[in-house]
C-alpha atoms as a PDB file:
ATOM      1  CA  UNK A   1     105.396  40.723  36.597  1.00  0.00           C
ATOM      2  CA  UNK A   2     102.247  41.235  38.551  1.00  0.00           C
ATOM      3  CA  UNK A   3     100.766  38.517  36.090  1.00  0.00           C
ATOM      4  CA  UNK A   4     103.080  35.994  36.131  1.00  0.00           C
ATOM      5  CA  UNK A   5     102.444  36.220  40.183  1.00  0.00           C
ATOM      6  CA  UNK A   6      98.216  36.171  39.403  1.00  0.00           C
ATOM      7  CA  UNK A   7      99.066  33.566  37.384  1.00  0.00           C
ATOM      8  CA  UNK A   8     100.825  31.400  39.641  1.00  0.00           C
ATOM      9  CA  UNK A   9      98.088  32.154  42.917  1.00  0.00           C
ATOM     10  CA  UNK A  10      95.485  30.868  40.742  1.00  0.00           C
ATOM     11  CA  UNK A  11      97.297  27.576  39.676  1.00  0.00           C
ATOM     12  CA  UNK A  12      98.219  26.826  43.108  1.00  0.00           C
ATOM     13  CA  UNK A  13      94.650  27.378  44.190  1.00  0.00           C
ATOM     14  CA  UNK A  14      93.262  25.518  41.151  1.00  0.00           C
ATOM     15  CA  UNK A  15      95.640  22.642  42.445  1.00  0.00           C
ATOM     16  CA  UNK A  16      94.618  22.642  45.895  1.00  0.00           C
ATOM     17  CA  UNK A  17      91.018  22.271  44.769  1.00  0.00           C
ATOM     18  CA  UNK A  18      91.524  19.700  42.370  1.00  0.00           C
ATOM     19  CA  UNK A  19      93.501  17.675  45.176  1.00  0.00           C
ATOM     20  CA  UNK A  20      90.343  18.382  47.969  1.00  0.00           C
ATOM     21  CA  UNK A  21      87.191  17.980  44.959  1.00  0.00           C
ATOM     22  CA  UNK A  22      85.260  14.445  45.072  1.00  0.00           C
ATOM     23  CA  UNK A  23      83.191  15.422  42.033  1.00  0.00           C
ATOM     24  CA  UNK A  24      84.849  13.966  38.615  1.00  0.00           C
ATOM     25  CA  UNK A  25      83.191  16.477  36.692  1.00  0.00           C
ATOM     26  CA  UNK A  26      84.094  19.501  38.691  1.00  0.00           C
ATOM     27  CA  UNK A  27      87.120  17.681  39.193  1.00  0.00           C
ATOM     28  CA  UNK A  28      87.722  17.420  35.601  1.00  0.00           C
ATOM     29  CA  UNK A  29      86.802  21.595  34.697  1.00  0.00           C
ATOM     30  CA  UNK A  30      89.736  22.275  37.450  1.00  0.00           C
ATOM     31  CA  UNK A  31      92.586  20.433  35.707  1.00  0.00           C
ATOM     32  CA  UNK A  32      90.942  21.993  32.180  1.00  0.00           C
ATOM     33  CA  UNK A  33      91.800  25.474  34.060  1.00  0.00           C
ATOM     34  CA  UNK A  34      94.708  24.106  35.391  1.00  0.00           C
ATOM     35  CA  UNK A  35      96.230  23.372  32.115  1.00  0.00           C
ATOM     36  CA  UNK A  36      94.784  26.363  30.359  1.00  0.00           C
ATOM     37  CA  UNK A  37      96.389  28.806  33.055  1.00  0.00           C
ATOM     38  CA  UNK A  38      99.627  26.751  32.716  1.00  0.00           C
ATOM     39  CA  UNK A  39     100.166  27.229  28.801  1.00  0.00           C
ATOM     40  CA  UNK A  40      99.584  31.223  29.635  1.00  0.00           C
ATOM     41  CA  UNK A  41     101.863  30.836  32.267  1.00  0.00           C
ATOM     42  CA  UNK A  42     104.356  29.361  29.424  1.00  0.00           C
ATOM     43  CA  UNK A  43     103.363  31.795  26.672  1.00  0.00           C
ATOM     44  CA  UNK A  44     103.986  35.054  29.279  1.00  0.00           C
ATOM     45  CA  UNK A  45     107.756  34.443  29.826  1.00  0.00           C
ATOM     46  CA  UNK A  46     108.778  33.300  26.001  1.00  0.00           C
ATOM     47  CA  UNK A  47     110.833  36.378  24.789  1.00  0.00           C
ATOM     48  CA  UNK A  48     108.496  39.049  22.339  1.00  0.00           C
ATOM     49  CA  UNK A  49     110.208  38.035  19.048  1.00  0.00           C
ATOM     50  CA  UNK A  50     108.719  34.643  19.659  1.00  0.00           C
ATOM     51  CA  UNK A  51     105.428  35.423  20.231  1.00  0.00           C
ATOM     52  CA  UNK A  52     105.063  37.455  17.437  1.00  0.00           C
ATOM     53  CA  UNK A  53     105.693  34.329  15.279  1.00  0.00           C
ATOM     54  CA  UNK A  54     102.578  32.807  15.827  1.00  0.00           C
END
């Protein structure tokens, strides 16, 4: 559970600073983390059985 909760601080922080950043490029790297902390977001609440399909 703890995280799921890490998870979600980060993204929400990530978010903030991609809304606030005037740089492309550093723009850019934040919705890369963004989306890379989202699909472990995803992949930490799909049941056991079907993560040990992959």
């Amino acid at each position: 559970m703890i995280r799921i909760e890490l998870l979600c601080r980060e993204i929400k922080r990530l978010t903030d600073d991609y809304y606030k950043c005037e740089n492309t490029v550093i723009k850019e790297q934040i919705y890369q983390d963004v989306k890379l902390l989202s699909e472990g977001l995803f992949l930490s609440e799909l049941p056991d059985y079907m993560l040990d399909e992959r």
